[in-house]
C-alpha atoms as a PDB file:
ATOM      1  CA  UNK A   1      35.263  12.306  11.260  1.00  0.00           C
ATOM      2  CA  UNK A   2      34.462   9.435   9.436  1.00  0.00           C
ATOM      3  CA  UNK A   3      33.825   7.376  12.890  1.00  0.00           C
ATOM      4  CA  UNK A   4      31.492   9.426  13.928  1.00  0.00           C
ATOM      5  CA  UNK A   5      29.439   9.504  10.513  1.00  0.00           C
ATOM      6  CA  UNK A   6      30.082   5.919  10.914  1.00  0.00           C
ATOM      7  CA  UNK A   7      28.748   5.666  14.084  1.00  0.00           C
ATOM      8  CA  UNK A   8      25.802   7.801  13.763  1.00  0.00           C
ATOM      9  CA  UNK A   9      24.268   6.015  10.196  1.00  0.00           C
ATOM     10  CA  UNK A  10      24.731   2.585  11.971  1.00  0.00           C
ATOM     11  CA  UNK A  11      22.685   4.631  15.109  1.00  0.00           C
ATOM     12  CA  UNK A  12      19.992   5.692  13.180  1.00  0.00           C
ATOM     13  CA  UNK A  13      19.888   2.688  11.064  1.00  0.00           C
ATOM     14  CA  UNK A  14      19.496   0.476  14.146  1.00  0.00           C
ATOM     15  CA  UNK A  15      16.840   3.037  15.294  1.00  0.00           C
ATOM     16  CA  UNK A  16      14.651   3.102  12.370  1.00  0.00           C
ATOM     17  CA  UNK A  17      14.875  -0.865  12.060  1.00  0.00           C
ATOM     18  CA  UNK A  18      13.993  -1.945  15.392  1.00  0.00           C
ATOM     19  CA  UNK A  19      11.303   1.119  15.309  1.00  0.00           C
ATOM     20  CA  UNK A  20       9.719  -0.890  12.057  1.00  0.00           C
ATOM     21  CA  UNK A  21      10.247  -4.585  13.334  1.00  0.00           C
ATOM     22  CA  UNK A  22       8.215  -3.154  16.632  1.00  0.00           C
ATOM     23  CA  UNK A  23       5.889  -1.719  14.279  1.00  0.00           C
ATOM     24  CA  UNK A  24       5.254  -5.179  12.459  1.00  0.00           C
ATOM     25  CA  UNK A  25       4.962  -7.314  15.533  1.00  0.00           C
ATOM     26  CA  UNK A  26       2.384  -4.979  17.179  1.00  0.00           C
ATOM     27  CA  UNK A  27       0.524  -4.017  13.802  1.00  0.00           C
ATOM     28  CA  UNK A  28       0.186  -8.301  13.849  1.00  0.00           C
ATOM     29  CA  UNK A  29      -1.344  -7.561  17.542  1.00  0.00           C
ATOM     30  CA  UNK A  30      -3.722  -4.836  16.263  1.00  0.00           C
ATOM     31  CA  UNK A  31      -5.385  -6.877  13.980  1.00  0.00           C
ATOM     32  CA  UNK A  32      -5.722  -9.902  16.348  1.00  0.00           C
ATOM     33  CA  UNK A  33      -7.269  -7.913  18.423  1.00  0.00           C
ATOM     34  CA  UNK A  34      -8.984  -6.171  16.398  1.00  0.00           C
ATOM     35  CA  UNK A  35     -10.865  -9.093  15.071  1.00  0.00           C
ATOM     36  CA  UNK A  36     -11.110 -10.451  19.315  1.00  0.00           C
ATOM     37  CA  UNK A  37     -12.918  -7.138  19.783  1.00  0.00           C
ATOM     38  CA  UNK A  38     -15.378  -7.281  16.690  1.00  0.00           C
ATOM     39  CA  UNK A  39     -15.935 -11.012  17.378  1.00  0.00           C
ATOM     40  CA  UNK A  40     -16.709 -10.923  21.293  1.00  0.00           C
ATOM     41  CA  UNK A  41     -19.061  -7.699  20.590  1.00  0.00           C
ATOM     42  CA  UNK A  42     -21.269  -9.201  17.342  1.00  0.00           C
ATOM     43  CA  UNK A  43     -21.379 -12.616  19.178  1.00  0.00           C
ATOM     44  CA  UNK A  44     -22.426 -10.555  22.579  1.00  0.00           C
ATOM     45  CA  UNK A  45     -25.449  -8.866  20.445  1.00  0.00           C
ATOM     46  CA  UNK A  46     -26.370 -12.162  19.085  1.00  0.00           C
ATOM     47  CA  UNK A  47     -25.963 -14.647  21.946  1.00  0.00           C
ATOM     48  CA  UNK A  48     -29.008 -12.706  23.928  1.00  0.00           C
ATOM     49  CA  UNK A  49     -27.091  -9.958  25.706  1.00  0.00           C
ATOM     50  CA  UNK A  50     -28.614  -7.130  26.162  1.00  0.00           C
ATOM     51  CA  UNK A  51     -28.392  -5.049  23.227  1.00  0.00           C
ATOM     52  CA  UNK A  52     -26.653  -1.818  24.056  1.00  0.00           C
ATOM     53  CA  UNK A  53     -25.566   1.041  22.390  1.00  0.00           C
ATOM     54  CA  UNK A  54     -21.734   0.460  24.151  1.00  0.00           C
ATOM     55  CA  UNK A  55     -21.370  -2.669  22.477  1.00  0.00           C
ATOM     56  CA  UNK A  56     -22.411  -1.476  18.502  1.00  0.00           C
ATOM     57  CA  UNK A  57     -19.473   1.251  19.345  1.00  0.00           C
ATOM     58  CA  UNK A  58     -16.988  -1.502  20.355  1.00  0.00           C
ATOM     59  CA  UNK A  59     -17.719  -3.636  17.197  1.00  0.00           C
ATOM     60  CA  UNK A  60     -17.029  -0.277  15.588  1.00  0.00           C
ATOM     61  CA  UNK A  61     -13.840   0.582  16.821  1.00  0.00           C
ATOM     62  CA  UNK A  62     -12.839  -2.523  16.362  1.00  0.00           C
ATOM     63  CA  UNK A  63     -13.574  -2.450  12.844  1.00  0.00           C
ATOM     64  CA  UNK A  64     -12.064   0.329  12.533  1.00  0.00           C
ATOM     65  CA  UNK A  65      -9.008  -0.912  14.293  1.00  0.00           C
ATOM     66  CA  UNK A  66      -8.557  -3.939  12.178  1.00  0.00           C
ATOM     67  CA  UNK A  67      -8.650  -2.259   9.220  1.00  0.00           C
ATOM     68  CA  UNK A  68      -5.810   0.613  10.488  1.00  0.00           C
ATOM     69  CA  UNK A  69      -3.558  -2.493  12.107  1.00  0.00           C
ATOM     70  CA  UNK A  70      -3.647  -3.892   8.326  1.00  0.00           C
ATOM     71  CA  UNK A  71      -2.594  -0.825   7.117  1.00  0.00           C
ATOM     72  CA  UNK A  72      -0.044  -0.459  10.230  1.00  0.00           C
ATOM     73  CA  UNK A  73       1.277  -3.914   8.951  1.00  0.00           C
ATOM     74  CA  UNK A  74       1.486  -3.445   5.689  1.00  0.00           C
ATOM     75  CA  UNK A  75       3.004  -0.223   5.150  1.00  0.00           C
ATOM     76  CA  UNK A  76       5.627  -1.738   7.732  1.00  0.00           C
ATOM     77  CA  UNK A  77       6.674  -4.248   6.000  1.00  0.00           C
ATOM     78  CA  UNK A  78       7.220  -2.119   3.009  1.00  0.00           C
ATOM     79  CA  UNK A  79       9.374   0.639   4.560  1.00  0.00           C
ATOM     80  CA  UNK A  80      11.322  -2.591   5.761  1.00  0.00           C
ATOM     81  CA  UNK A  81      12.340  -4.213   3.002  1.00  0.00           C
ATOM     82  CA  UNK A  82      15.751  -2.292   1.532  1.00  0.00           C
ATOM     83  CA  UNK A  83      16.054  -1.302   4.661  1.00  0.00           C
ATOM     84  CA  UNK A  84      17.418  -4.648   6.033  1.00  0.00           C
ATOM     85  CA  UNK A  85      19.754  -4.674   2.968  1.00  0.00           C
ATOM     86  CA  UNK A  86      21.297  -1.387   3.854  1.00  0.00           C
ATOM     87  CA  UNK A  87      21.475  -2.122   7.095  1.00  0.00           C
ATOM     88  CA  UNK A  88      23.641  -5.570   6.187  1.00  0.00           C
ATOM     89  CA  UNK A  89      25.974  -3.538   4.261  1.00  0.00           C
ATOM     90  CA  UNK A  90      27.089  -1.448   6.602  1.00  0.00           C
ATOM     91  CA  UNK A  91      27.372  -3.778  10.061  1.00  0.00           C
ATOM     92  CA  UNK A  92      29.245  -6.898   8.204  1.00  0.00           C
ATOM     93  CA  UNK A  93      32.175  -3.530   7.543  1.00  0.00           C
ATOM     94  CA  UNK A  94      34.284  -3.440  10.281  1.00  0.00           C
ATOM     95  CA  UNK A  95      34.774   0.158  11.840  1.00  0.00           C
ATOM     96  CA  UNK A  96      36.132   2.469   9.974  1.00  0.00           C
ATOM     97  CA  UNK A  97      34.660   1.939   6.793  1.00  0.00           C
ATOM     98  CA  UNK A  98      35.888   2.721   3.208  1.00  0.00           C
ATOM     99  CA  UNK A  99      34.695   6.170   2.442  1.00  0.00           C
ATOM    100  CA  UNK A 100      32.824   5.467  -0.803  1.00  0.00           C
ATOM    101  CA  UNK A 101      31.320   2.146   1.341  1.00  0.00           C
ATOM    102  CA  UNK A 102      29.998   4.352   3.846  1.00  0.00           C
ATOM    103  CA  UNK A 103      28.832   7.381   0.965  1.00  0.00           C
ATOM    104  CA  UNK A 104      27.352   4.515  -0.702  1.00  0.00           C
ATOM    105  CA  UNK A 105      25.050   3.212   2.563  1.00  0.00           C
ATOM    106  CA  UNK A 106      23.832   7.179   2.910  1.00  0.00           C
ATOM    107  CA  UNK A 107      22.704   7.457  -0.865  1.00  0.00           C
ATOM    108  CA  UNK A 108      20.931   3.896  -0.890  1.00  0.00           C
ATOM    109  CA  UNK A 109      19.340   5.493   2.585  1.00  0.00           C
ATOM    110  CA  UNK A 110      18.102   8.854   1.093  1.00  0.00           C
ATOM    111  CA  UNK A 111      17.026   7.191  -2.050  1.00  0.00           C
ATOM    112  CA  UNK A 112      15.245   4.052   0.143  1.00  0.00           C
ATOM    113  CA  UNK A 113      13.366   7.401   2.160  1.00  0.00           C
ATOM    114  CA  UNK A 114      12.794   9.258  -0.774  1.00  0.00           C
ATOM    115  CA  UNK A 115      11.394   6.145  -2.452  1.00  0.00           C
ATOM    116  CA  UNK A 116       9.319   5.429   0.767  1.00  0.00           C
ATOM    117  CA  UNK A 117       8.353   9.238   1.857  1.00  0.00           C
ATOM    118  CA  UNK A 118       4.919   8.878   1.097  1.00  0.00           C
ATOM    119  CA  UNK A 119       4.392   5.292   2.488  1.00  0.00           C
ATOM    120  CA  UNK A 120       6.085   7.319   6.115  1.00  0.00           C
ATOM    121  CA  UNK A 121       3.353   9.586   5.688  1.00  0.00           C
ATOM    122  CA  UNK A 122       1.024   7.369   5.753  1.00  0.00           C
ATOM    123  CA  UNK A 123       2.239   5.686   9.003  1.00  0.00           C
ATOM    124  CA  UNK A 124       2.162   8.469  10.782  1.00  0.00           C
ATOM    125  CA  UNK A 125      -1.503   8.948   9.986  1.00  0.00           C
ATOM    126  CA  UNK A 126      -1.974   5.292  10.484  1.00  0.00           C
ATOM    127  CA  UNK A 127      -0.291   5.327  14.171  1.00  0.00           C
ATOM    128  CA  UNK A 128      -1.857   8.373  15.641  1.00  0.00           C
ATOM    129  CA  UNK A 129      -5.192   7.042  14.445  1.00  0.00           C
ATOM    130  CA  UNK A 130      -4.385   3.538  15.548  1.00  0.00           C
ATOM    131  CA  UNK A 131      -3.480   4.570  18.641  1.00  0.00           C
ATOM    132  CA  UNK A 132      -6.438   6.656  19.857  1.00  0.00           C
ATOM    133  CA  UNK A 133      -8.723   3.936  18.575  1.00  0.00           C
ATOM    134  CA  UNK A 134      -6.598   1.419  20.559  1.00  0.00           C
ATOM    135  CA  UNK A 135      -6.820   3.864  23.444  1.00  0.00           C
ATOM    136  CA  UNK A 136     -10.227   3.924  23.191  1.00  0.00           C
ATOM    137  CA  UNK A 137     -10.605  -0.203  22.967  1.00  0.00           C
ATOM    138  CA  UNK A 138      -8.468   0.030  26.157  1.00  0.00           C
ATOM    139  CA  UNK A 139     -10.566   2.092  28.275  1.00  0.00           C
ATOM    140  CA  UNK A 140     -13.738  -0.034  27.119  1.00  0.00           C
ATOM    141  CA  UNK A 141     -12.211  -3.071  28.102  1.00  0.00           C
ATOM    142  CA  UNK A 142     -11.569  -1.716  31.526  1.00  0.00           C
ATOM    143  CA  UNK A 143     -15.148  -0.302  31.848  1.00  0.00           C
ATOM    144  CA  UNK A 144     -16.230  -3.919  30.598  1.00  0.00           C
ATOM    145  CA  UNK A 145     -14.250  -5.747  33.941  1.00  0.00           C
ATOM    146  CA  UNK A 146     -15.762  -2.827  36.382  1.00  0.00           C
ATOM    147  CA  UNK A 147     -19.352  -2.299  37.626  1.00  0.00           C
ATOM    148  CA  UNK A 148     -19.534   0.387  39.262  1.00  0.00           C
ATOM    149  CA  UNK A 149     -23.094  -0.043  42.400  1.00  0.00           C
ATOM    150  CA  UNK A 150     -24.517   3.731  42.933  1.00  0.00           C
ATOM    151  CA  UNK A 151     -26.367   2.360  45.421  1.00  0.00           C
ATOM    152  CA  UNK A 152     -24.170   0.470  47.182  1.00  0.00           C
ATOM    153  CA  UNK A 153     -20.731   2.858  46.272  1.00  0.00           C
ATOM    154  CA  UNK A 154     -18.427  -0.427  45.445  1.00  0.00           C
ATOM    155  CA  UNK A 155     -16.952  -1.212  42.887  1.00  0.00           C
ATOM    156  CA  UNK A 156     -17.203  -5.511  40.972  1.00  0.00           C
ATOM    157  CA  UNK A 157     -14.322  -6.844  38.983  1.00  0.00           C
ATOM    158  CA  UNK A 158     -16.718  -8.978  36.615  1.00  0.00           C
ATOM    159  CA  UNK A 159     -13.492 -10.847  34.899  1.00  0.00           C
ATOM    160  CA  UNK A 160      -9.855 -11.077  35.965  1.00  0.00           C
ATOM    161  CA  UNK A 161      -9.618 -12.571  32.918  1.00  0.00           C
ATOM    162  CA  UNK A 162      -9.948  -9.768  30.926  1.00  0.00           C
ATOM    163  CA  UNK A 163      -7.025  -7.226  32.567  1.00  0.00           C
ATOM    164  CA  UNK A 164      -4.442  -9.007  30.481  1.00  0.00           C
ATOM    165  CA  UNK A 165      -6.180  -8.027  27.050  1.00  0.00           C
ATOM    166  CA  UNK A 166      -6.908  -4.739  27.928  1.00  0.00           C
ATOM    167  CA  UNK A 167      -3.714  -4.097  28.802  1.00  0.00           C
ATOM    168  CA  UNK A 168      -2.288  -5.425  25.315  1.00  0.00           C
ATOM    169  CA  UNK A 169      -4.564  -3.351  23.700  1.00  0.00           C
ATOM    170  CA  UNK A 170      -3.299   0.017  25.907  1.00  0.00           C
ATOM    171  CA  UNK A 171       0.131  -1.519  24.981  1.00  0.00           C
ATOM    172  CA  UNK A 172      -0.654  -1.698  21.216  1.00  0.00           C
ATOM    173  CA  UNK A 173      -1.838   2.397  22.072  1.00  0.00           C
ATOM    174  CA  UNK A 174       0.749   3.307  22.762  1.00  0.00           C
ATOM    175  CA  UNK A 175       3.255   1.755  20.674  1.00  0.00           C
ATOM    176  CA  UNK A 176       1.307   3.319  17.613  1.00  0.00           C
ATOM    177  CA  UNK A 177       1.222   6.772  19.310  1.00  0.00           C
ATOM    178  CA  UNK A 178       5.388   6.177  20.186  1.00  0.00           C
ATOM    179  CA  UNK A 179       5.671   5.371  16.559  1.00  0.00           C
ATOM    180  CA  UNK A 180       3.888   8.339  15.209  1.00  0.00           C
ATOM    181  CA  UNK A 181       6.192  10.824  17.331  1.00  0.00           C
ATOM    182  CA  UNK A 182       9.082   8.563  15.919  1.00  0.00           C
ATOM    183  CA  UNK A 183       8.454   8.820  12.301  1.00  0.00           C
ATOM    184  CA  UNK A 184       7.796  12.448  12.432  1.00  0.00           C
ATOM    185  CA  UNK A 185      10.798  13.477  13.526  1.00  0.00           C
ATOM    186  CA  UNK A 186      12.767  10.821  11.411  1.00  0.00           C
ATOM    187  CA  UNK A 187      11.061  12.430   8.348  1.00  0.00           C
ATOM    188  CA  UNK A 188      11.864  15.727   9.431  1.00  0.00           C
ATOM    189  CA  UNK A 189      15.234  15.199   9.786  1.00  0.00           C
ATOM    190  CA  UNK A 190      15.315  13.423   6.390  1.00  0.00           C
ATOM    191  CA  UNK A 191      13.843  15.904   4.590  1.00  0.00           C
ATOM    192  CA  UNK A 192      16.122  18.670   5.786  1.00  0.00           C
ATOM    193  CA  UNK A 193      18.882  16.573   4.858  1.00  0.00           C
ATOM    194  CA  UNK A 194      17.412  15.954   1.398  1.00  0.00           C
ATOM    195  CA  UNK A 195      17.059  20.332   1.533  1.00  0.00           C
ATOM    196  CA  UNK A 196      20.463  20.429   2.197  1.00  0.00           C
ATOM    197  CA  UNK A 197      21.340  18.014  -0.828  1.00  0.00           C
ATOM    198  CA  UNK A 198      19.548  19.690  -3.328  1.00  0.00           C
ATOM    199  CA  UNK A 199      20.957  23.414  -2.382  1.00  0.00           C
ATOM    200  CA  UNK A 200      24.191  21.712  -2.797  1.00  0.00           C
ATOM    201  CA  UNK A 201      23.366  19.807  -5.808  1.00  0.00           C
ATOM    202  CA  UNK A 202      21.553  23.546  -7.470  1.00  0.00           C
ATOM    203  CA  UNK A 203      24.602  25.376  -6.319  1.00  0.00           C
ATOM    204  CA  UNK A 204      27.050  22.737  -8.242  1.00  0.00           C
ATOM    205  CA  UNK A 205      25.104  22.970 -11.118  1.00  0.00           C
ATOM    206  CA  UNK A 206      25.382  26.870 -10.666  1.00  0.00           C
ATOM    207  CA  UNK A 207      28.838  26.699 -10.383  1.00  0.00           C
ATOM    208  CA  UNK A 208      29.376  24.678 -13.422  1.00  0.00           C
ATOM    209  CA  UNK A 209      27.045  26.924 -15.643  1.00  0.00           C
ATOM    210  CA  UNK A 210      29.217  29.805 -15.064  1.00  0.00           C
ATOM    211  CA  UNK A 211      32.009  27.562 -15.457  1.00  0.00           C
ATOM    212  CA  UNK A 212      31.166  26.835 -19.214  1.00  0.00           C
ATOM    213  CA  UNK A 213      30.214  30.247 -20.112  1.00  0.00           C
END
């Protein structure tokens, strides 16, 4: 019994980790590109390009981007520190672990979520928006290396140049989107645990109010 509890608080440890390192590294990548996005589109309005509506809704997305990659980044890095700590704990114990080692790891985890619930929250706000703006960036990018002739019926690639960005930035989509469905159902499972906990925590206290009577 105690291998598989073992076994399944190192899985989901592992899980949310890696899930948050990924989150870092690409919420680094969001606001890179962010910035590549609102850079090339102001400097394509001022250089003497044509000034097009297209290209004041890329520098806008883009802004908007930036700012939710931050964000992304930020509220990353916070759900990972502890968690690293915990995480240590438990993997330099060898298999099976010392029952009040292992109840220890679980309370420093519910406390770390309960301490970090809102922050979760926020992420999975943050990815769902991030990723439908990064969606968006995406499919302008590819409309940006295509010209489409209506007169002619074919079809230009303008920039090969371009198809690796794009496709970072479809990446970075859905990553954020990935990560959103993630958290979700972490925090749904956490906060049925924490339901369970405090049913068994009232019905303790219950139990030793009648107790005392």
């Amino acid at each position: 019994m105690t291998d598989t509890i073992h076994s399944r608080v190192l899985r989901e440890l592992d899980s949310f980790y890696i899930i948050t390192l990924l989150n870092v590294v690409f919420g680094a990548l969001a606001i890179a590109f962010g910035i590549q996005y609102m850079v090339s589109s102001v400097l394509g309005m001022t250089g003497g390009e044509p000034f097009s509506l297209f290209r004041i809704l890329t520098a806008a997305v883009s802004m908007a981007g930036f700012g939710l990659g931050l964000s992304w980044l930020l509220s990353s890095v916070k759900i990972m520190n502890g968690l690293s700590d915990i995480r240590t704990i438990v993997k330099d114990r060898k298999a099976p672990l010392l029952d009040e080692i292992l109840t220890g790891a679980i309370v420093r985890m519910i406390a770390h979520y309960r301490e970090h619930r809102k922050t979760i929250q926020t992420m999975i706000l943050v990815c769902t928006l991030g990723g439908f703006c990064f969606l968006a960036l995406g499919i302008m990018s590819s409309i940006e290396f295509f010209s489409f002739s209506l007169t002619t019926g074919t079809i230009t690639l303008n920039s090969a140049l371009l198809i690796p960005s794009a496709l970072l930035t479809l990446a970075i989509a859905m990553v954020s989107l990935a990560s959103s469905w993630y958290f979700s159902k972490f925090s749904k499972d956490w906060d049925l645990r924490q339901g369970e906990i405090s049913l068994s925590e009232q019905a303790l206290a219950n139990a030793l109010g009648r107790g005392s009577q």
